[in-house]
Protein backbone atom coordinates (compact mmCIF):
# COMPACT_ATOMS: atom_id res chain seq x y z
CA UNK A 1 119.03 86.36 91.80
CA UNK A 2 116.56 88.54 90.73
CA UNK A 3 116.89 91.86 90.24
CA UNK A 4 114.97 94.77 93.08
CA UNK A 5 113.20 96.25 90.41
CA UNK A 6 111.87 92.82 88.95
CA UNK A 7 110.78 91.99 92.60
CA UNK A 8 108.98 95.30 93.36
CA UNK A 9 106.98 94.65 89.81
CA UNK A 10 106.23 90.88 91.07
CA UNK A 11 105.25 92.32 94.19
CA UNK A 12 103.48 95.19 93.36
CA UNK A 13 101.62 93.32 90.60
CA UNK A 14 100.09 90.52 92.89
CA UNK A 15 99.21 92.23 95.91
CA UNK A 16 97.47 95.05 93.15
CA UNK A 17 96.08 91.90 91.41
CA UNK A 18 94.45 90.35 94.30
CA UNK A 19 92.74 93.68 95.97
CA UNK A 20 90.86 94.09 92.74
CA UNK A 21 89.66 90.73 92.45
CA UNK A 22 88.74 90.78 96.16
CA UNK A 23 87.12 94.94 95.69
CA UNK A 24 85.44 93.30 92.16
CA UNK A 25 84.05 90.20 93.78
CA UNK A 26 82.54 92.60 96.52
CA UNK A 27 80.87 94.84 93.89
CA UNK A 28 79.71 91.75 92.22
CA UNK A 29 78.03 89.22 95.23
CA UNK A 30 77.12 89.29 99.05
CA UNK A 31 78.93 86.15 99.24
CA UNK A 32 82.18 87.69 100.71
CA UNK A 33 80.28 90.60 102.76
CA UNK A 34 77.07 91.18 102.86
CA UNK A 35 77.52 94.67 104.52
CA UNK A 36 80.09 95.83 101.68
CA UNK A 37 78.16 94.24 98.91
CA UNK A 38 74.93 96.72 99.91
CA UNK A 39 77.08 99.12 100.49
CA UNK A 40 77.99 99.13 97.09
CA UNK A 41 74.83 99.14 96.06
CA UNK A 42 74.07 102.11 97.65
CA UNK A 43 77.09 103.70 96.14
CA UNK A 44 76.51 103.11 93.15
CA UNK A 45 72.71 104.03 93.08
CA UNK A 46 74.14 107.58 94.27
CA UNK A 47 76.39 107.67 91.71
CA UNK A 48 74.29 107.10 88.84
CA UNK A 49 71.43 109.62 90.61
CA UNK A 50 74.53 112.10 90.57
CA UNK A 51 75.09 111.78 86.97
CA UNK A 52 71.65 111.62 84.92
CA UNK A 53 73.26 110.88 81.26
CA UNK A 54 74.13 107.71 82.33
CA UNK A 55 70.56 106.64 83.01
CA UNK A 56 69.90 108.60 79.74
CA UNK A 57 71.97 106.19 77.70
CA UNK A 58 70.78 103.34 79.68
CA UNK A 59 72.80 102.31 81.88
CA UNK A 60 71.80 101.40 85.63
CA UNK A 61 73.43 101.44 89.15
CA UNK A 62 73.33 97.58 88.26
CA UNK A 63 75.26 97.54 85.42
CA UNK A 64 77.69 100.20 85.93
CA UNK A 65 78.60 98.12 89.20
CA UNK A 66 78.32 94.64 87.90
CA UNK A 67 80.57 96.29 84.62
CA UNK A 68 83.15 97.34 86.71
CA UNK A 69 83.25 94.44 89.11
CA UNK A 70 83.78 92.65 86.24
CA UNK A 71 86.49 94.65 85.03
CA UNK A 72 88.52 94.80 88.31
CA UNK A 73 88.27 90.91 88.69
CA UNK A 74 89.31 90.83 85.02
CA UNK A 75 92.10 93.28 85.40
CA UNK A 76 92.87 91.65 88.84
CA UNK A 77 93.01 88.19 87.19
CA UNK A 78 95.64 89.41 84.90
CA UNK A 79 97.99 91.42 86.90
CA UNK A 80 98.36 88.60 89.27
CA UNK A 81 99.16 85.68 87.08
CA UNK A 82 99.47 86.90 83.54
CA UNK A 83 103.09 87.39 82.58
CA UNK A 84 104.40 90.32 79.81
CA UNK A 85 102.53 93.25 78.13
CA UNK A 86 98.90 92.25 79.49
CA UNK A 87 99.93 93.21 82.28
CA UNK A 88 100.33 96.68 81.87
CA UNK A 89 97.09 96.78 79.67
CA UNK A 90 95.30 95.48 82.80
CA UNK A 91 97.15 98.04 84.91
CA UNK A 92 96.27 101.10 82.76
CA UNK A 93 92.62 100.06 82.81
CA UNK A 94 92.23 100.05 86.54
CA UNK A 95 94.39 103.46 86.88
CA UNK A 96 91.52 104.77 84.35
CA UNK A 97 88.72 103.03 86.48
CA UNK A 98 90.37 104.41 89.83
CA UNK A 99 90.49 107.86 88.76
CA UNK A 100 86.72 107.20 87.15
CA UNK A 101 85.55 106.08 90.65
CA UNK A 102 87.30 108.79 92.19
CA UNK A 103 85.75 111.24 90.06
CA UNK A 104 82.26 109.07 91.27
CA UNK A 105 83.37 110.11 95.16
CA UNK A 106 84.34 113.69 94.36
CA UNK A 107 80.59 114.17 92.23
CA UNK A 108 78.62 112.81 95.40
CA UNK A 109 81.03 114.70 97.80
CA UNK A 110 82.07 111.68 99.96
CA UNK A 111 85.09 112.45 102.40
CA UNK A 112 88.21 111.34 101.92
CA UNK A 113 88.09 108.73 104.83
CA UNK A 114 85.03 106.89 101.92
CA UNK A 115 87.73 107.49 98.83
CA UNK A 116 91.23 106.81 100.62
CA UNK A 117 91.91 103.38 99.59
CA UNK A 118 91.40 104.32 95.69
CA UNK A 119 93.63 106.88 95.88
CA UNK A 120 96.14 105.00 97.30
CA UNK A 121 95.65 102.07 94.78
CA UNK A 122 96.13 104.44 92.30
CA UNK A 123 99.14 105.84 93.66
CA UNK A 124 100.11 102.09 93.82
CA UNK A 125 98.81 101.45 90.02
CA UNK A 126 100.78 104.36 88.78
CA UNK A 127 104.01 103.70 90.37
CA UNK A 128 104.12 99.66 89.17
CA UNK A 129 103.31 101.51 85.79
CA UNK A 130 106.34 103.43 85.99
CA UNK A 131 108.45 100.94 87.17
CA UNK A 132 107.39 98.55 84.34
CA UNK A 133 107.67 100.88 81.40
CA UNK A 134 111.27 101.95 82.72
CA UNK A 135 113.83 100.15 80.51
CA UNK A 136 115.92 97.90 82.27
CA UNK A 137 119.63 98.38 83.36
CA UNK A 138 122.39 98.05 81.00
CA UNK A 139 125.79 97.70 82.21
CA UNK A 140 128.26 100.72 81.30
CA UNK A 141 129.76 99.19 77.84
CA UNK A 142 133.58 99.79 78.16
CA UNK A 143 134.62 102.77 74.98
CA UNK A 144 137.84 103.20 74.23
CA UNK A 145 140.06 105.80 72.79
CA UNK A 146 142.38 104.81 70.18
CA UNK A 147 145.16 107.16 70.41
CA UNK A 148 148.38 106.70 67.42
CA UNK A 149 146.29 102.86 67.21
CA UNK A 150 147.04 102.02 70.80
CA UNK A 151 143.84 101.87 72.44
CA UNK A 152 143.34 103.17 75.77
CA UNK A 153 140.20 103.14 78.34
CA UNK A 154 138.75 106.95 78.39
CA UNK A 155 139.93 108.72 81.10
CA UNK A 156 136.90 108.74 83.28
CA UNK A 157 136.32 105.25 83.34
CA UNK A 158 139.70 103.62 84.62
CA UNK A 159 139.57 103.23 88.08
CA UNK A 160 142.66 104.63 90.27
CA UNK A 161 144.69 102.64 92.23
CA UNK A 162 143.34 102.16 95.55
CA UNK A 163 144.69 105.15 97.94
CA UNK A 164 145.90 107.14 94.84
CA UNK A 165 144.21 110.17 93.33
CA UNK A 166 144.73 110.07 89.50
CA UNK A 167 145.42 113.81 88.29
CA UNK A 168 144.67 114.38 84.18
């Protein structure tokens, strides 16, 4: 049986994996919603009006969308069905592109109700990082005490005898 914290990464990781490859796909054709897709459009045309060095390093609503569409299908690609360390590359990646995109919202002054679903992916993102980078569960390895060479379980870890109280 698997472990709860190996299930909650699983879990975590494919239902994380599939909303960016659905939210990337969006940014990147109509051919899921048309309404979204030009909505994203619009976004992101506000977005790069709201920051003018982008446009002075070349870069247009077109590409920054299409860049990270790309990127979240990428990242989204990964987290659902590769296994190991890519995994938490392609986690960390869309954390940094969730807080980039919030800090989009906040420099356009959306309201929350527009930004509300990236911050709670990123809440998501950040807690399956956590969970994944948290070493795994070792069992309590037995020590002994070795007192005139007889060797005895510490103290703390011998269990009493059920309905007894054991008094050191």
């Amino acid at each position: 049986m698997a472990s709860p914290r190996t299930i909650t990464i699983v879990a975590l990781s494919v239902a994380l994996g599939l909303f960016f490859v659905f939210m990337g796909t969006i940014k990147l054709t109509p051919r899921l919603s048309r309404d979204a897709y030009n909505e994203m459009k619009r976004a992101y045309k506000s977005y790069v009006r709201a920051l003018p060095m982008l446009k002075k390093i070349g870069v247009s609503s077109i590409l920054l969308r299409k860049s990270i569409g790309a990127l979240e299908v990428a990242c989204g690609i990964v987290m659902t069905l590769v296994p190991g360390r890519p995994k938490d590359v392609a986690n960390f990646l869309l954390l940094l592109l969730v807080l980039a995109v919030l800090f989009f919202h906040q420099l356009v002054g959306d309201p929350l109700k527009r930004y509300a679903h990236a911050l709670v992916f990123g809440i998501l993102l950040t807690c399956r990082l956590l969970i994944a980078r948290q070493p795994e569960e070792q069992p309590p390895e037995k020590r002994i005490l070795s007192v005139n060479g007889d060797e005895q379980p510490l103290i703390h870890e011998t269990a009493p005898e059920k309905g007894k109280m054991k008094v050191s």
